[in-house]
C-alpha atoms as a PDB file:
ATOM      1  CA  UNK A   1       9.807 -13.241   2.591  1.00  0.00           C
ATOM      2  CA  UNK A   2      10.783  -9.976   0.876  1.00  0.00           C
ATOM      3  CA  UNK A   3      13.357  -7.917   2.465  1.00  0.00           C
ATOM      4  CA  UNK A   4      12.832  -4.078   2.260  1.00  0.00           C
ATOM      5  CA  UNK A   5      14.986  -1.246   3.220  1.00  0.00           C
ATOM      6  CA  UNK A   6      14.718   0.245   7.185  1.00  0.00           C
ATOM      7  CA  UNK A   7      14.203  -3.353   8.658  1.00  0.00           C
ATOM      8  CA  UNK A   8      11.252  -3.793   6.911  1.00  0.00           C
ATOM      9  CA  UNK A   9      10.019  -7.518   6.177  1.00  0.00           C
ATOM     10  CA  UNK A  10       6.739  -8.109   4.149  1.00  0.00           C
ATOM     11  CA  UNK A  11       5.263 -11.704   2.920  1.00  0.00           C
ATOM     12  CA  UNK A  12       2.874 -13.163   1.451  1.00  0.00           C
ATOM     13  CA  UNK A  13      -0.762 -13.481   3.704  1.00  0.00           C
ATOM     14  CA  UNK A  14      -2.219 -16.725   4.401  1.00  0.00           C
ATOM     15  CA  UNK A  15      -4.772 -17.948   5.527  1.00  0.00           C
ATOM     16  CA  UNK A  16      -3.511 -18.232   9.107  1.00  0.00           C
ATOM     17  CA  UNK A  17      -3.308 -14.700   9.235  1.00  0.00           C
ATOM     18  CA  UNK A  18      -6.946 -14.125   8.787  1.00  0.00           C
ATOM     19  CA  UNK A  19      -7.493 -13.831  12.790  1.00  0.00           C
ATOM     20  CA  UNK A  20      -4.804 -11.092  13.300  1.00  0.00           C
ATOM     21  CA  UNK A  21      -5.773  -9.266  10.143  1.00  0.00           C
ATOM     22  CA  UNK A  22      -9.661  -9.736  11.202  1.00  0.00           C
ATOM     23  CA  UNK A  23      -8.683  -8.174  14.039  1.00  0.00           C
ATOM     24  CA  UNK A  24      -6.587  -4.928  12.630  1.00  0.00           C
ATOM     25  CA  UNK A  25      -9.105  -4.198  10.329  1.00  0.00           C
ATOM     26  CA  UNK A  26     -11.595  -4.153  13.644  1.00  0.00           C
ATOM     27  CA  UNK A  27      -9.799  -1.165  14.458  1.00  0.00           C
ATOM     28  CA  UNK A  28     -11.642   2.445  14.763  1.00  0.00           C
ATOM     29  CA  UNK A  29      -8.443   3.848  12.960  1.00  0.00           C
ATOM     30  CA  UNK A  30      -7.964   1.100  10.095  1.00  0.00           C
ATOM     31  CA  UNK A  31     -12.367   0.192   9.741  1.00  0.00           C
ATOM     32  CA  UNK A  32     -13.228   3.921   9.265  1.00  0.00           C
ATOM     33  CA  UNK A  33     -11.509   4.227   6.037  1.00  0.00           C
ATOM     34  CA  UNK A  34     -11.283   0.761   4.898  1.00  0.00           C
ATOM     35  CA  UNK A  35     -14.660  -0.728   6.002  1.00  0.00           C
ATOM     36  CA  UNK A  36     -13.590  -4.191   5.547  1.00  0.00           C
ATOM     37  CA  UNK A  37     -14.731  -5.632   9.501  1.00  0.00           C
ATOM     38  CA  UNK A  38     -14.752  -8.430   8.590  1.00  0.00           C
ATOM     39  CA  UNK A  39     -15.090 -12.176  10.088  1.00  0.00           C
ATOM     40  CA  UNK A  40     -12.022 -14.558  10.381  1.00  0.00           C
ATOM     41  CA  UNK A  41     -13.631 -16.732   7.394  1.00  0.00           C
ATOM     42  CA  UNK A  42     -14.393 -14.067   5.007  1.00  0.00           C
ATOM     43  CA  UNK A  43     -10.752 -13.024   5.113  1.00  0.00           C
ATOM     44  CA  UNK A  44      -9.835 -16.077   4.741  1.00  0.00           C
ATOM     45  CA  UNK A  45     -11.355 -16.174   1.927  1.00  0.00           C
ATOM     46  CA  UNK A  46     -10.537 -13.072   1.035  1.00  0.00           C
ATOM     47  CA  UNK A  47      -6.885 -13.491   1.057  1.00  0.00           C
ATOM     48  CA  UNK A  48      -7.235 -16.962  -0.594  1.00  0.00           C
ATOM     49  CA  UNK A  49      -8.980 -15.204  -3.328  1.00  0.00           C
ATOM     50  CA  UNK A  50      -6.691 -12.422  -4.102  1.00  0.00           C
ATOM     51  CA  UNK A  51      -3.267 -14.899  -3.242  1.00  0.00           C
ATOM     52  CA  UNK A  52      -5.332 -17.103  -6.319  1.00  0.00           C
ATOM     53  CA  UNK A  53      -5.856 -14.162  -8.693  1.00  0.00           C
ATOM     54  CA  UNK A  54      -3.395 -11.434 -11.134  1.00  0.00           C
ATOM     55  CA  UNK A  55      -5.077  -8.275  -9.176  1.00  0.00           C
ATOM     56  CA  UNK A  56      -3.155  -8.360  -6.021  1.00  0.00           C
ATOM     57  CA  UNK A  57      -0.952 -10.102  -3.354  1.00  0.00           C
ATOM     58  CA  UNK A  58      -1.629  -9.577   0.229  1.00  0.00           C
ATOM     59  CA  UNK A  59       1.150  -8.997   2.603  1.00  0.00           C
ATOM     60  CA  UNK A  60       1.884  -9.334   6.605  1.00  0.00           C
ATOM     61  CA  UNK A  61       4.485  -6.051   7.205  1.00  0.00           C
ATOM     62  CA  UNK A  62       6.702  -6.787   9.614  1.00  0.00           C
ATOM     63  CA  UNK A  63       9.230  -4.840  11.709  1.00  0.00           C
ATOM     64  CA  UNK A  64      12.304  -6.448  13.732  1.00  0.00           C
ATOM     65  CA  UNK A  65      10.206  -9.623  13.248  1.00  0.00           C
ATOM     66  CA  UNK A  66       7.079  -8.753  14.482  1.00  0.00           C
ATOM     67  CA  UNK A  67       3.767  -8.439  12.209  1.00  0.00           C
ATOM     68  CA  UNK A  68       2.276  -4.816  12.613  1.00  0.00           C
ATOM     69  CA  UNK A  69       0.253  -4.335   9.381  1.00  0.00           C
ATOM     70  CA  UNK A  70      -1.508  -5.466   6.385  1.00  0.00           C
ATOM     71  CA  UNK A  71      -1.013  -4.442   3.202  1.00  0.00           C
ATOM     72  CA  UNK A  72      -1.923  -5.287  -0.340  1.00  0.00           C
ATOM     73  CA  UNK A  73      -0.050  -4.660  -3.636  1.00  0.00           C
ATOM     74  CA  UNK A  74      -2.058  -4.759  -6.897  1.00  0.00           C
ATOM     75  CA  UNK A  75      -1.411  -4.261 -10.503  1.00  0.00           C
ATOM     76  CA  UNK A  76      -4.040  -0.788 -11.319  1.00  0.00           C
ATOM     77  CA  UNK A  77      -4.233  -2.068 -14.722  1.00  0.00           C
ATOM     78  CA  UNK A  78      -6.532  -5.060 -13.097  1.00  0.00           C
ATOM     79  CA  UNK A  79      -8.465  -2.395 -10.891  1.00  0.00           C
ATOM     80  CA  UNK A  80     -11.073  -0.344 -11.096  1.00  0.00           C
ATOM     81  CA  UNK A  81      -8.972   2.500 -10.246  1.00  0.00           C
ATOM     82  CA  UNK A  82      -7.541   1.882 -13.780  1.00  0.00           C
ATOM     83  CA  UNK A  83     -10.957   3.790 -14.758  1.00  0.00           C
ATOM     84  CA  UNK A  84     -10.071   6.555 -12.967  1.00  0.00           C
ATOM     85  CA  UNK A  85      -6.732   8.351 -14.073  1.00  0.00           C
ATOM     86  CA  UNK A  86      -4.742   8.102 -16.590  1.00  0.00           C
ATOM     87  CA  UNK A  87      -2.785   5.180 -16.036  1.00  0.00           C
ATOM     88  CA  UNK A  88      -0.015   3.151 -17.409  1.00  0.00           C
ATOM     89  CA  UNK A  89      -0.104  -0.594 -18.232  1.00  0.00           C
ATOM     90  CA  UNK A  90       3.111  -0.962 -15.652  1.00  0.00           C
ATOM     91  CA  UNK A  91       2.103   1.176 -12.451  1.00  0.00           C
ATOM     92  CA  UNK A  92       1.616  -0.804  -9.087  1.00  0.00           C
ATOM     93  CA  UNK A  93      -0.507   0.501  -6.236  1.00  0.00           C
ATOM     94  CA  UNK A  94      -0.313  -0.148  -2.845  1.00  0.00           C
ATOM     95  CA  UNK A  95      -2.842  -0.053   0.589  1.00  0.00           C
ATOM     96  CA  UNK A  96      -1.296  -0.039   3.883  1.00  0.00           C
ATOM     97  CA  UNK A  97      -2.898  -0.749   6.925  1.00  0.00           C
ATOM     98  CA  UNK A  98      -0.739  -0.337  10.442  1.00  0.00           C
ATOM     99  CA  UNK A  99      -3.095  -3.084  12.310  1.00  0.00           C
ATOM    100  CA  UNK A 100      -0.680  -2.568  15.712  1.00  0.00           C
ATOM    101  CA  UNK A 101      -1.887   0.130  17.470  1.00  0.00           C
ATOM    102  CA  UNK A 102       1.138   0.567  19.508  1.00  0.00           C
ATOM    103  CA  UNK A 103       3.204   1.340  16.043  1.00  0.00           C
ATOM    104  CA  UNK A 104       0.409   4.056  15.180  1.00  0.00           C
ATOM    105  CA  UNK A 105       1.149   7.502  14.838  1.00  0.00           C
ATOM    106  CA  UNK A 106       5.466   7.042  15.048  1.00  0.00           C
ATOM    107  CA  UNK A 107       6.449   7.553  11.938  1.00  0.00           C
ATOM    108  CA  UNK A 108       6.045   3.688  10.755  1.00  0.00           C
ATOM    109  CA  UNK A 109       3.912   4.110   7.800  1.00  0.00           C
ATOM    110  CA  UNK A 110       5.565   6.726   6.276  1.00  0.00           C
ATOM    111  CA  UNK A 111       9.102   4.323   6.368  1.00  0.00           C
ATOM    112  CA  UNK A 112       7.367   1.812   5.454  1.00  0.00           C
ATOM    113  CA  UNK A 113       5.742   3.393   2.382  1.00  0.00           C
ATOM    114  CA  UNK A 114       8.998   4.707   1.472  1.00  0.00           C
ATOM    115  CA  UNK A 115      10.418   1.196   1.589  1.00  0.00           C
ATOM    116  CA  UNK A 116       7.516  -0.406  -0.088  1.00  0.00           C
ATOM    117  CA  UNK A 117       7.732   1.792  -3.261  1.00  0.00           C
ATOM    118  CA  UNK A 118      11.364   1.559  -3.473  1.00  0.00           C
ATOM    119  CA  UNK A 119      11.197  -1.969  -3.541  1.00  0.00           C
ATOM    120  CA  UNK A 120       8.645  -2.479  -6.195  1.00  0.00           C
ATOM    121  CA  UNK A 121      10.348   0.493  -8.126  1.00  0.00           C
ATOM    122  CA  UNK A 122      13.943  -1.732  -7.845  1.00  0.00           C
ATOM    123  CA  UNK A 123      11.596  -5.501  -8.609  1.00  0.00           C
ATOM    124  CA  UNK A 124       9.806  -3.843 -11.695  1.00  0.00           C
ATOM    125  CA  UNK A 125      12.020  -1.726 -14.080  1.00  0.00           C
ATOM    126  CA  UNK A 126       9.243  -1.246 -16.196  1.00  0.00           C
ATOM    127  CA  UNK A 127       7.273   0.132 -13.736  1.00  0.00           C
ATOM    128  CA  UNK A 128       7.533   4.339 -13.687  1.00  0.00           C
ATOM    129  CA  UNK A 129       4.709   5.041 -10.589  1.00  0.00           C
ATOM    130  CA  UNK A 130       3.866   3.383  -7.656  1.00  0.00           C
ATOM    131  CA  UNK A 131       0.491   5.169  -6.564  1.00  0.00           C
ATOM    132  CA  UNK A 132      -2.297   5.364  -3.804  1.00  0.00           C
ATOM    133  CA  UNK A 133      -5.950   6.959  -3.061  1.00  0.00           C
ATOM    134  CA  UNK A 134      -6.732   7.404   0.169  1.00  0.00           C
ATOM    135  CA  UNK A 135      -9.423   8.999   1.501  1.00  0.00           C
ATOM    136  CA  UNK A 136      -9.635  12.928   1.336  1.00  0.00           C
ATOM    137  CA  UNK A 137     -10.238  13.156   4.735  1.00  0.00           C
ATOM    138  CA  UNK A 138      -8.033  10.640   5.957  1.00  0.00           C
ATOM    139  CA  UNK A 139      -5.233  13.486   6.752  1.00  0.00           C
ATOM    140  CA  UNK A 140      -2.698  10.769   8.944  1.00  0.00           C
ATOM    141  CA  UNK A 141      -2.674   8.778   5.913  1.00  0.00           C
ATOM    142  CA  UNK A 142      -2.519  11.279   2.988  1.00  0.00           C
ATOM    143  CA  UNK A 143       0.696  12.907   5.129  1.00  0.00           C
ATOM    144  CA  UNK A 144       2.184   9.481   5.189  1.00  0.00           C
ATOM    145  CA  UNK A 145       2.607   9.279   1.851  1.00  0.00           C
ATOM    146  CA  UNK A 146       3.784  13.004   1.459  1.00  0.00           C
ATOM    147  CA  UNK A 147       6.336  11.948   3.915  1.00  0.00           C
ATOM    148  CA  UNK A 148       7.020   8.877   1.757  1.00  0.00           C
ATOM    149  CA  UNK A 149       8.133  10.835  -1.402  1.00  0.00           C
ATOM    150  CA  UNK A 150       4.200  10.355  -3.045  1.00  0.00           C
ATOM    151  CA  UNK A 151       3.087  13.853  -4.311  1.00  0.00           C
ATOM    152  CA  UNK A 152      -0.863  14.478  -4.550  1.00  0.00           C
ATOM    153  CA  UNK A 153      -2.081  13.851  -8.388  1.00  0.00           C
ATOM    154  CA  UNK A 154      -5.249  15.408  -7.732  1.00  0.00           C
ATOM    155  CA  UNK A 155      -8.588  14.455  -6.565  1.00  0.00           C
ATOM    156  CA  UNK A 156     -10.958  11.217  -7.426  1.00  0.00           C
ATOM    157  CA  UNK A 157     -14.554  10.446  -6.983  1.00  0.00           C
ATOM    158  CA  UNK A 158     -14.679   6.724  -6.732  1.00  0.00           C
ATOM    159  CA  UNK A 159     -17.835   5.019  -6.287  1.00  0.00           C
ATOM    160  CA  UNK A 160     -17.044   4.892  -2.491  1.00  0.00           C
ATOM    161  CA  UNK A 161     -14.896   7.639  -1.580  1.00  0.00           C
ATOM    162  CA  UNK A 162     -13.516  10.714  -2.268  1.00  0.00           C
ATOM    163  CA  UNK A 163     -10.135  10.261  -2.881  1.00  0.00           C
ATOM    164  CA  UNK A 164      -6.791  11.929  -3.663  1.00  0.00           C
ATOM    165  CA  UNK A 165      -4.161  10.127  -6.207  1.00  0.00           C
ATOM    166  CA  UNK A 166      -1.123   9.718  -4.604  1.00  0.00           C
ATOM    167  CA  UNK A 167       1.909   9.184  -6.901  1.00  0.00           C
ATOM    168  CA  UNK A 168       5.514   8.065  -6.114  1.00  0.00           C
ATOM    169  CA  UNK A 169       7.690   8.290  -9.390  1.00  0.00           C
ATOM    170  CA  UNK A 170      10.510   6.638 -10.306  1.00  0.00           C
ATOM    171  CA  UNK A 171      13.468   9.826  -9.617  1.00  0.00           C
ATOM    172  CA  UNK A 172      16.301  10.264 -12.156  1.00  0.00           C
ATOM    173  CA  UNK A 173      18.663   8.688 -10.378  1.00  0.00           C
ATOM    174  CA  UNK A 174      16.656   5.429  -9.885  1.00  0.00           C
ATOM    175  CA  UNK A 175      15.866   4.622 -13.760  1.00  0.00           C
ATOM    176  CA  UNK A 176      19.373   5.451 -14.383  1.00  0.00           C
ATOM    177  CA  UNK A 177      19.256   8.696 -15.300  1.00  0.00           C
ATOM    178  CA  UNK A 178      21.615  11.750 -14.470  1.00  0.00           C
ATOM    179  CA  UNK A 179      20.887  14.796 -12.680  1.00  0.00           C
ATOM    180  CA  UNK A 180      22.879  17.699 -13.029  1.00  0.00           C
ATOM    181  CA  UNK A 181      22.792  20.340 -10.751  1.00  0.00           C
ATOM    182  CA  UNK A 182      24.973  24.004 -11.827  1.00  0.00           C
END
């Protein structure tokens, strides 16, 4: 269990998860943009797989102890989105999903991407960017991350979405830096 800032608790997903996040990614909200509807035994499998593998770790988010999301953090360097910007051997992405539909539309994915990069940022000193690409059109979710601190890299054609590169850097003050202001 990983402890993040704002109450925030995120661990790794097993496979005992696979009902509840079968059942988020159900969801009109989360399925439109992630169209991974998936059975209880292919995420199963799914998670087994990625928990197995160097691409990425899924994660149960939870707030005051109760699971409200899904989300999975991956090195880009062993993605395809690698291909697609200019990216450096260190930078993490992330994909949130807020399964709970009574935590959707407050505010909680915006806090919680906040937390999440300022965690990995703090883990990983060599890391410089955390960064994202959702969906053009997925407006809730690109002014999540604007609300998170990510600023909009430009846009991406990926082989299944249009998508807009979402970048959260590493500030001065974090990598140890000084800021002076006059």
């Amino acid at each position: 269990m990983l402890h993040l800032d704002n109450g925030f608790d995120l661990r790794p997903a097993g496979a005992e998860d696979a009902a509840r996040i079968a059942l988020w990614m159900a969801q009109p909200h989360i399925r439109q943009w992630w169209h991974q509807d998936w059975s209880v035994e292919r995420w199963a499998q799914e998670i087994s797989g990625q928990a197995a593998g160097e691409h990425s770790v899924p994660c149960v988010a939870a707030v005051d102890a109760e699971d409200f999301g899904y989300v999975e953090l991956y090195r880009v360097r062993h993605d395809r989105l690698a291909e697609y910007y200019a990216s450096d051997e260190h930078d993490w992405g992330v994909h949130v999903a807020i399964g709970d539909l009574t935590r959707v539309g407050c505010g909680l994915g915006r806090q919680l991407l906040r937390a999440l990069a300022d965690a990995v940022l703090r883990a990983d000193p060599a890391c410089q960017r955390v960064v994202a690409e959702p969906d053009l059109e997925n407006t809730p979710s690109v002014r999540a991350f604007v609300a998170a601190g990510f600023v909009q890299q430009g846009e991406l054609q990926l082989p299944d979405k249009r998508a807009l590169l979402m970048v959260r850097t590493r500030t001065m003050q974090e990598s140890g830096g000084m800021t002076c202001t006059t």
